[in-house]
N, C-alpha and C. Protein backbone atom coordinates (compact mmCIF):
# COMPACT_ATOMS: atom_id res chain seq x y z
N UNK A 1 0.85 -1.17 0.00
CA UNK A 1 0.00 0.00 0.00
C UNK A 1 0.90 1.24 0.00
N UNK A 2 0.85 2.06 -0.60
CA UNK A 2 1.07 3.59 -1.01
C UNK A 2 0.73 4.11 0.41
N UNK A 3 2.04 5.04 0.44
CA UNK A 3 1.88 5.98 2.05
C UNK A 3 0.62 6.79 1.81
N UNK A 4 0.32 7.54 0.67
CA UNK A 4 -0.65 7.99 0.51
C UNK A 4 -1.96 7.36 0.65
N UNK A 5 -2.40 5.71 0.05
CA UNK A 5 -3.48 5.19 0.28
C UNK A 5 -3.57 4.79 1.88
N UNK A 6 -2.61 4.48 2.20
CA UNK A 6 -2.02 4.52 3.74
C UNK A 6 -2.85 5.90 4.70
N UNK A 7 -2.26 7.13 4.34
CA UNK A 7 -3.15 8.13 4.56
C UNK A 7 -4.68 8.17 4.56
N UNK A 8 -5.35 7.87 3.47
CA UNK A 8 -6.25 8.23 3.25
C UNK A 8 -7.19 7.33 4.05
N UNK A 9 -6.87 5.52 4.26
CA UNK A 9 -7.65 5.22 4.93
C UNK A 9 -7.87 5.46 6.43
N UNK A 10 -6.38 5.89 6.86
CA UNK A 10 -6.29 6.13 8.13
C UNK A 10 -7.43 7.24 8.77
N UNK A 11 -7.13 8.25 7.66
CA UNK A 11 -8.13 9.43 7.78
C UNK A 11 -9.44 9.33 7.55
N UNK A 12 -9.61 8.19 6.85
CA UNK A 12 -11.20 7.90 6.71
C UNK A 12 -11.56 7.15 7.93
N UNK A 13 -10.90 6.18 8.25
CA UNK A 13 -10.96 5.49 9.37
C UNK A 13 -11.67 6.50 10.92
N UNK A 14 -10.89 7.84 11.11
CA UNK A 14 -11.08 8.45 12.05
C UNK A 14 -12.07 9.26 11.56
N UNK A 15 -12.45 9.78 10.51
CA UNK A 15 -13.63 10.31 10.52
C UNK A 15 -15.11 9.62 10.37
N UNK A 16 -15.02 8.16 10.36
CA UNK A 16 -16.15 7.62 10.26
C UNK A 16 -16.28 7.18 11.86
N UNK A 17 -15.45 7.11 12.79
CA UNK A 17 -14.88 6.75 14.17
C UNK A 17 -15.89 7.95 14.52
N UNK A 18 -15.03 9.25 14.43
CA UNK A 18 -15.81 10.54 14.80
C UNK A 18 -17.22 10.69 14.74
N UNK A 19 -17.80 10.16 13.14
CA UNK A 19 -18.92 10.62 12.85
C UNK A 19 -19.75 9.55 13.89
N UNK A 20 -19.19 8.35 13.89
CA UNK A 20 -20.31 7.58 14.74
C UNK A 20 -20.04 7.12 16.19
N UNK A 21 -19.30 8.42 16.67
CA UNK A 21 -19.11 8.49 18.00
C UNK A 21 -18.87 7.43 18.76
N UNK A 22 -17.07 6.61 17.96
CA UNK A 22 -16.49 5.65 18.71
C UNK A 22 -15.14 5.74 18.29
N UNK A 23 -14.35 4.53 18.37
CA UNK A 23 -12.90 4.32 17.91
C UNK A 23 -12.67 4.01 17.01
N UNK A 24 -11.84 4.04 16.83
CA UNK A 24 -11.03 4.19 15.63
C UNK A 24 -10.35 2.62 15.83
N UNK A 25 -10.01 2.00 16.15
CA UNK A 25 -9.79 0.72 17.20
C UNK A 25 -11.41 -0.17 16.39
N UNK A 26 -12.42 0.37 16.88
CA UNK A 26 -13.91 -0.85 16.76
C UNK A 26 -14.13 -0.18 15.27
N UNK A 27 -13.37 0.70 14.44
CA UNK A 27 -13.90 0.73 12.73
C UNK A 27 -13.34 -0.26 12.16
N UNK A 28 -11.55 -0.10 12.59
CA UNK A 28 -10.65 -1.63 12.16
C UNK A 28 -11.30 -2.87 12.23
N UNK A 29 -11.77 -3.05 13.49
CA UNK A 29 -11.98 -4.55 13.98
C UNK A 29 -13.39 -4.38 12.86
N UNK A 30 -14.67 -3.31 12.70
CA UNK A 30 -15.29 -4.06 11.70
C UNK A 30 -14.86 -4.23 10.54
N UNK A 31 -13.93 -3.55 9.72
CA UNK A 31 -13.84 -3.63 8.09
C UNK A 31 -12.85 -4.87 8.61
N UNK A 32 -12.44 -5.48 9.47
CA UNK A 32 -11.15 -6.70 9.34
C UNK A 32 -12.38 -7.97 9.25
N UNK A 33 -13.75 -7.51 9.70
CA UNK A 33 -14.30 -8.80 10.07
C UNK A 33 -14.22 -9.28 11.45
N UNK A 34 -13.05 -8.81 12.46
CA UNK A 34 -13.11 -9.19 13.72
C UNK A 34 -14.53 -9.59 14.67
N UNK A 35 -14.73 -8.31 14.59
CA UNK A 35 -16.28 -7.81 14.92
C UNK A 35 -17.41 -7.60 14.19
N UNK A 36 -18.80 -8.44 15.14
CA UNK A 36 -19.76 -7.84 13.77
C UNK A 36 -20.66 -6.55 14.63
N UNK A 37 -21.51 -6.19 13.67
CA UNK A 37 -21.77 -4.50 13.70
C UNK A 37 -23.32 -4.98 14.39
N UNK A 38 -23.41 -4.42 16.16
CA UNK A 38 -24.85 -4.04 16.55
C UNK A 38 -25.63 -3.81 15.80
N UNK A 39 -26.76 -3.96 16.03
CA UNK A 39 -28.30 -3.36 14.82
C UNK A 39 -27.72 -1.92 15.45
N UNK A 40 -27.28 -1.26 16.34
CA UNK A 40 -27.40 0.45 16.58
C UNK A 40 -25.84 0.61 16.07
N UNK A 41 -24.99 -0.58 15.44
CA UNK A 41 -23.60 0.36 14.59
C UNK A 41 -24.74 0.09 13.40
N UNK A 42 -24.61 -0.67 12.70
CA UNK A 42 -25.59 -0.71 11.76
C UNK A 42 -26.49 0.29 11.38
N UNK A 43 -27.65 0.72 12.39
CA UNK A 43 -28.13 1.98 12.24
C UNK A 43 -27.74 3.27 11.96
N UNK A 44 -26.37 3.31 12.87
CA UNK A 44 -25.17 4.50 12.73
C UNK A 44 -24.86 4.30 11.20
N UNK A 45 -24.11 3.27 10.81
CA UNK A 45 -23.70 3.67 9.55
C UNK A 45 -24.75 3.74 8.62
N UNK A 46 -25.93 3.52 8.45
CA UNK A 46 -26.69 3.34 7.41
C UNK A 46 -27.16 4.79 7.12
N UNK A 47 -26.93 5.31 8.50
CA UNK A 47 -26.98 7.02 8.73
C UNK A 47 -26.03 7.67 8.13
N UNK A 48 -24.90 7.78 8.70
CA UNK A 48 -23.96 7.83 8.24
C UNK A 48 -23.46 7.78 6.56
N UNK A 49 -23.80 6.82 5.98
CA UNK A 49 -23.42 7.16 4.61
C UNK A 49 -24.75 7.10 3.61
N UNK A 50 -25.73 7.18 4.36
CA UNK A 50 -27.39 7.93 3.66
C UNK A 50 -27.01 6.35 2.60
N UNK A 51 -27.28 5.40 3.54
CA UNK A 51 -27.98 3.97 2.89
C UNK A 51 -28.55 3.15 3.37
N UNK A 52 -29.67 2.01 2.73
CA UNK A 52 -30.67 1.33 3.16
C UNK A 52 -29.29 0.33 4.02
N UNK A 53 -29.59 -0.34 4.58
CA UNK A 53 -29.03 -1.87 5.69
C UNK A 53 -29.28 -2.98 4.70
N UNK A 54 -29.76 -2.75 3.68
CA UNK A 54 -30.24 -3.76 2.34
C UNK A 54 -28.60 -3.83 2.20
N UNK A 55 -28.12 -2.29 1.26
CA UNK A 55 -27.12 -2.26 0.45
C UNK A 55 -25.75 -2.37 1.42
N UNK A 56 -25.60 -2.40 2.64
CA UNK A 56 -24.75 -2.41 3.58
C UNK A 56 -24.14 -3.98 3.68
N UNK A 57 -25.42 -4.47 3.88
CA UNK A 57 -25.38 -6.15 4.09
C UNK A 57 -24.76 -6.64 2.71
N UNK A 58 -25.23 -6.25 1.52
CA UNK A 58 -24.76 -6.71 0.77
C UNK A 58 -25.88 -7.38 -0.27
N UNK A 59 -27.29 -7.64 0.40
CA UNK A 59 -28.34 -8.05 -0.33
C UNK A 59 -28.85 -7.68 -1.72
N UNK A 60 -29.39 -8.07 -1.99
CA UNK A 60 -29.89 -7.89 -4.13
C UNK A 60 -30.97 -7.04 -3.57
N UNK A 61 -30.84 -6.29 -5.14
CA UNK A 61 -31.97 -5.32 -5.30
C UNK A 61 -32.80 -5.99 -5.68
N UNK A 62 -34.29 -5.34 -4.95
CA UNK A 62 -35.42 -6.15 -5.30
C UNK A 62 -35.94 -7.25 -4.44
N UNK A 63 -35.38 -7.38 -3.70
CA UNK A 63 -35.60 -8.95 -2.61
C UNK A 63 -36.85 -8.54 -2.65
N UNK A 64 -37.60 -10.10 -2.31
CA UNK A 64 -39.11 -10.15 -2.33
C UNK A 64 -39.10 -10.22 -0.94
N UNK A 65 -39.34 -9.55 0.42
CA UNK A 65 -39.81 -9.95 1.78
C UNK A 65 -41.34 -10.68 1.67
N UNK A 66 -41.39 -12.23 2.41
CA UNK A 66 -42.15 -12.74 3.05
C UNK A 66 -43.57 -12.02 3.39
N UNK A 67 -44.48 -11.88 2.97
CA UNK A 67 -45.63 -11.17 3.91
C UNK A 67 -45.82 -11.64 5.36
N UNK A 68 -46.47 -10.91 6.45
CA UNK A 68 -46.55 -11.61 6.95
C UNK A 68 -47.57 -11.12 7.76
């Protein structure tokens, strides 16, 4: 990795830390997979980068939900 890409995630790292009012420490451990993300980090980020928990998870557009 480039000192520069080096930079940039570091800095993204702490401003997504900032924005969802934790560490910088528990952003690592989620993008490593260490940790998985509360329904309220979950909520945070879905806030956070103005997206459904559909497109977060990773799910297809369009899923049919179950009625119920």
């Amino acid at each position: 990795m480039s000192p520069y890409a080096a930079f940039v995630k570091i800095l993204s790292r702490r401003l997504l830390a900032e924005g969802l009012n934790t560490t910088q420490r528990k952003i690592s451990h989620l993008e490593s997979g260490d940790t998985e993300p509360s329904l309220d980090d979950l909520r945070l980020l879905c806030e956070f980068y103005g997206v459904s928990a559909d497109y977060l998870l990773g799910l297809p557009k369009g899923l049919a939900y179950p009625e119920r």
